[in-house]
Protein backbone atom coordinates (compact mmCIF):
# COMPACT_ATOMS: atom_id res chain seq x y z
CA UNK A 1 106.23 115.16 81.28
CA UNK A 2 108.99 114.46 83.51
CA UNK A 3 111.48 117.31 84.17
CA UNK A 4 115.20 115.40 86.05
CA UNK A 5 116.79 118.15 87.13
CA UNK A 6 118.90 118.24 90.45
CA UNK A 7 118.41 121.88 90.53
CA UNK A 8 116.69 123.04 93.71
CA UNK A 9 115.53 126.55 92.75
CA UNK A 10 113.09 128.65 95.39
CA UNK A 11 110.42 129.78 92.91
CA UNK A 12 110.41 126.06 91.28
CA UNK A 13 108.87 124.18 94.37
CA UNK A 14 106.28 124.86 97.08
CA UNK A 15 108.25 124.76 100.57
CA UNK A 16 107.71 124.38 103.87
CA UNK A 17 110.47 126.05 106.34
CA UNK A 18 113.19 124.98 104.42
CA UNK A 19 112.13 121.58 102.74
CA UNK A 20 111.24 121.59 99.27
CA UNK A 21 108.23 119.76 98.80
CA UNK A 22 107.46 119.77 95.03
CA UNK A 23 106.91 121.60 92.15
CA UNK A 24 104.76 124.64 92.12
CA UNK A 25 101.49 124.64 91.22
CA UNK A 26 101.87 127.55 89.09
CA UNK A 27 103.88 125.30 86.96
CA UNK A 28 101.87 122.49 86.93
CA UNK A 29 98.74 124.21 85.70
CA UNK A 30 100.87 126.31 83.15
CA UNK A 31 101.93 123.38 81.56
CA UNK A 32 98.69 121.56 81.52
CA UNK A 33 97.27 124.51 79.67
CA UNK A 34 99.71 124.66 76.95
CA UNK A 35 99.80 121.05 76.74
CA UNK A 36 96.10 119.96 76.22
CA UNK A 37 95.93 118.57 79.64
CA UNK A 38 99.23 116.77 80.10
CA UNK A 39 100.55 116.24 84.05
CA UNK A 40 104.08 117.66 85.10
CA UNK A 41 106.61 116.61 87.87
CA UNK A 42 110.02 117.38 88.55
CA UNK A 43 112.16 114.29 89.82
CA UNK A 44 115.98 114.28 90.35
CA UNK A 45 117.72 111.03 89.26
CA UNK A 46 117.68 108.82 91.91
CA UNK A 47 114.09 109.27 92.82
CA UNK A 48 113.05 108.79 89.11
CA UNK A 49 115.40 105.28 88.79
CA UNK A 50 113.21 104.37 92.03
CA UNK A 51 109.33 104.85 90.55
CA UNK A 52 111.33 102.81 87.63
CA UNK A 53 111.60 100.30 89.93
CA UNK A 54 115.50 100.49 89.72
CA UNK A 55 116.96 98.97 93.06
CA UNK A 56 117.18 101.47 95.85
CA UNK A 57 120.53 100.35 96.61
CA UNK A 58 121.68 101.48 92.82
CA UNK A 59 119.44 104.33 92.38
CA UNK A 60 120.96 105.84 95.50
CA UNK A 61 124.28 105.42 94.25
CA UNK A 62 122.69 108.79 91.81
CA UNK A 63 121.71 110.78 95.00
CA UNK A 64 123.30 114.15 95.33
CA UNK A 65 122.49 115.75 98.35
CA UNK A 66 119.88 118.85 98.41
CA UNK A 67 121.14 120.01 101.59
CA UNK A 68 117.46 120.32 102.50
CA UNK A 69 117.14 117.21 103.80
CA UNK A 70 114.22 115.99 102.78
CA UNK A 71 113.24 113.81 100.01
CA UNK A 72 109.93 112.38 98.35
CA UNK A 73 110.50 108.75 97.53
CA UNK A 74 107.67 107.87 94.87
CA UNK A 75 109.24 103.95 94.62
CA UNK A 76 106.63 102.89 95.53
CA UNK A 77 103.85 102.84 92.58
CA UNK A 78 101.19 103.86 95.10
CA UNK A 79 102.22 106.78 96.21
CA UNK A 80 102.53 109.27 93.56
CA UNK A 81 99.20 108.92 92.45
CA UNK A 82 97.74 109.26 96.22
CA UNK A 83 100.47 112.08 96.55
CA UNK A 84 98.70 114.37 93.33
CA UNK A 85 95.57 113.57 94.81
CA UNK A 86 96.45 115.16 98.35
CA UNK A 87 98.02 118.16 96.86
CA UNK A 88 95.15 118.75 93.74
CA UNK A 89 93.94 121.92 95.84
CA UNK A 90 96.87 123.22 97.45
CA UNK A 91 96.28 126.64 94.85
CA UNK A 92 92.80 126.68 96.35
CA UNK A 93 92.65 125.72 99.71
CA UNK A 94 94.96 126.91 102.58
CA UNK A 95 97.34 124.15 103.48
CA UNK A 96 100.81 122.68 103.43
CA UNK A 97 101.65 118.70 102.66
CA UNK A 98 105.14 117.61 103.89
CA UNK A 99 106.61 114.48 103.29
CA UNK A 100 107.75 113.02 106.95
CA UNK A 101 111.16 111.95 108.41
CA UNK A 102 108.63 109.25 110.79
CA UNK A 103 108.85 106.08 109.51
CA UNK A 104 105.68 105.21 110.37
CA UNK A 105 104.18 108.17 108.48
CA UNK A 106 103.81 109.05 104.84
CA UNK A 107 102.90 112.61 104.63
CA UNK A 108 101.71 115.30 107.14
CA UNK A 109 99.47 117.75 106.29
CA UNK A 110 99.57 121.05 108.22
CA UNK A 111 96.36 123.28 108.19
CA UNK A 112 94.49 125.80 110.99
CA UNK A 113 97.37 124.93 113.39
CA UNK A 114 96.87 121.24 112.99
CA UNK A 115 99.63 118.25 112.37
CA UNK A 116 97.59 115.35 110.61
CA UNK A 117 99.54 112.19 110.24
CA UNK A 118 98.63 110.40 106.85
CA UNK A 119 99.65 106.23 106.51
CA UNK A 120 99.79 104.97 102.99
CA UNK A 121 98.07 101.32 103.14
CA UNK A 122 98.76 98.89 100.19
CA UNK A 123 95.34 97.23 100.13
CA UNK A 124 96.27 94.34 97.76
CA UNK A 125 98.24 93.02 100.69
CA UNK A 126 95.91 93.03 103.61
CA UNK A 127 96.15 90.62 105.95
CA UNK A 128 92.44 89.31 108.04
CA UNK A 129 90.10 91.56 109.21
CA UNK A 130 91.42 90.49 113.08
CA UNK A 131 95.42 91.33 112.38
CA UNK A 132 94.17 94.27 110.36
CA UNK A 133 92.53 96.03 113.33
CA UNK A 134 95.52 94.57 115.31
CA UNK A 135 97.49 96.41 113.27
CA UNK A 136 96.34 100.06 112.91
CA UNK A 137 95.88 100.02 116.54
CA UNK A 138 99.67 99.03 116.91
CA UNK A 139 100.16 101.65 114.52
CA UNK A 140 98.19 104.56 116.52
CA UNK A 141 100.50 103.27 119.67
CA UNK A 142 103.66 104.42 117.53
CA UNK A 143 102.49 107.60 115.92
CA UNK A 144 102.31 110.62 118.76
CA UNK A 145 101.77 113.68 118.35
CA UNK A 146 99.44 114.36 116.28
CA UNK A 147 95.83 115.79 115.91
CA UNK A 148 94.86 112.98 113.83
CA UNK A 149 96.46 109.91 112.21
CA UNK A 150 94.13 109.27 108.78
CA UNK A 151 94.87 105.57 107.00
CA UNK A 152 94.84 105.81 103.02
CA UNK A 153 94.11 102.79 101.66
CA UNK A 154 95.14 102.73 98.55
CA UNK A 155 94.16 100.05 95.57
CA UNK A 156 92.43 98.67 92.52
CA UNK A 157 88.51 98.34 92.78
CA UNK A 158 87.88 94.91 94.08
CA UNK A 159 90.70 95.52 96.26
CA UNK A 160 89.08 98.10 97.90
CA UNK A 161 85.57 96.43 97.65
CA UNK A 162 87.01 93.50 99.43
CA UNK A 163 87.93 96.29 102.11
CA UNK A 164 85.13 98.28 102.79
CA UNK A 165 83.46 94.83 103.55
CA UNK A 166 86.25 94.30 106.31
CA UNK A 167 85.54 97.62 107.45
CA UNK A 168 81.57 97.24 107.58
CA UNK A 169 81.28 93.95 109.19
CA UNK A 170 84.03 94.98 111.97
CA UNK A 171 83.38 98.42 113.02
CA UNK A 172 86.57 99.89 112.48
CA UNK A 173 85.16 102.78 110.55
CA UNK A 174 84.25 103.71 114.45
CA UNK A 175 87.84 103.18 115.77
CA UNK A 176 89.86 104.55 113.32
CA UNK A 177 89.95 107.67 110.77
CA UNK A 178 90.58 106.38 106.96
CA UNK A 179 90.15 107.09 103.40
CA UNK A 180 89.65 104.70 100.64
CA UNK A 181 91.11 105.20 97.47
CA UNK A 182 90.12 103.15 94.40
CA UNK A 183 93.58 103.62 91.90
CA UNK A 184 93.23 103.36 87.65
CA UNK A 185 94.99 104.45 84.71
CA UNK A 186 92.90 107.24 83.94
CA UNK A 187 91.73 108.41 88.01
CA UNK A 188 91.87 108.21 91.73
CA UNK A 189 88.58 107.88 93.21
CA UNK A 190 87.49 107.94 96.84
CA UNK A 191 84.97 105.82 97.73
CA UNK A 192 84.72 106.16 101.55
CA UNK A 193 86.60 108.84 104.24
CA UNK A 194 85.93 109.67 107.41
CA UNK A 195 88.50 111.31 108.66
CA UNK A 196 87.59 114.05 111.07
CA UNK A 197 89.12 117.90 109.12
CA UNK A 198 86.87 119.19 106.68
CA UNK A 199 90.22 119.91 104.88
CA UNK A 200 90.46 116.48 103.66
CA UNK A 201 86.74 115.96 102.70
CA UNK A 202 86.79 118.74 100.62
CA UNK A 203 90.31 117.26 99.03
CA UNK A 204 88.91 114.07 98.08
CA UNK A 205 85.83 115.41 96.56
CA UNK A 206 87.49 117.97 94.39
CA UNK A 207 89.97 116.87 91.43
């Protein structure tokens, strides 16, 4: 179920300082028990018209300001999935996942005094193994200051297959910190991480 609502109530969403991140995981599991299983997310209008795929240009035309300044844009169709994924343990595990104002970085996930940068990779539209390591090492240059910068690669299986190859016959598995995620209907499945905190090992391998 989708809840719009441009309500930003305190005991509705998990925070961090005062950003609203999303919606409680109290919620979320209430509503999965009384519903047989069934997810739950709270959008307001403009971000739901974007994971439509409604123009940003028009959906932002339905933006009303939160005054918290901070928004999670799920447009694009990879990142919700790899967002529920990162937060599955947040009732479990001690840490905090913030969307960032960086461009270059998707999330950041704050735990034992740590700032981990997380990129978002769309691995249907890799380019050659040579521009890719050209890339994430550009990408490194422009992300500072941080204890880590992790690369999600997120995408169907062969996708991914095709990947991990790259990966393997380059060596950038010992250059770089990554995670591979294989994305279906029903499941996201990692396949490969080696990023360096436990915290997201134990993330990955719990859902």
């Amino acid at each position: 179920m989708i809840f719009v609502t441009e309500e930003t109530k305190g005991d509705w969403f998990h925070r961090f300082g005062e950003h609203r991140l999303f919606p409680r995981y109290e919620l979320i599991e209430e509503y999965s028990g009384v519903s047989g299983g069934c997810s739950f997310d709270i959008f307001n209008l403009s971000s739901l018209l974007k994971n439509m795929g409604i123009d940003e240009a028009v959906a932002d035309e339905f933006l009303i300001p939160s005054g918290d300044g901070l928004t999670i844009n799920f447009s694009d169709p990879l990142r919700f999935p790899v967002y529920r994924k990162l937060i599955s343990q947040m009732g479990n595990l001690n840490y905090d996942l913030a969307s960032s104002n960086d461009k270059n970085v998707d999330y950041i996930l704050y735990v034992d005094g740590s700032r981990i940068a997380l990129v978002i990779i769309d691995a249907s539209v890799l380019p050659s193994a040579t521009i890719l390591g050209s890339y994430l090492s550009n990408a490194i240059d422009n992300i500072v200051q941080y204890d880590e910068v992790v690369f999600i690669f997120a995408g169907r299986d062969e996708e991914i297959a095709s990947l991990t190859k790259i990966i393997s016959r380059t060596q950038l598995h010992s250059s770089f910190s990554f995670i591979l995620m294989v994305l279906s209907e029903s499941e996201v499945r990692v396949v490969a991480n080696n990023s360096q905190h436990s915290i997201l090992h134990i993330i990955c391998n719990l859902y």
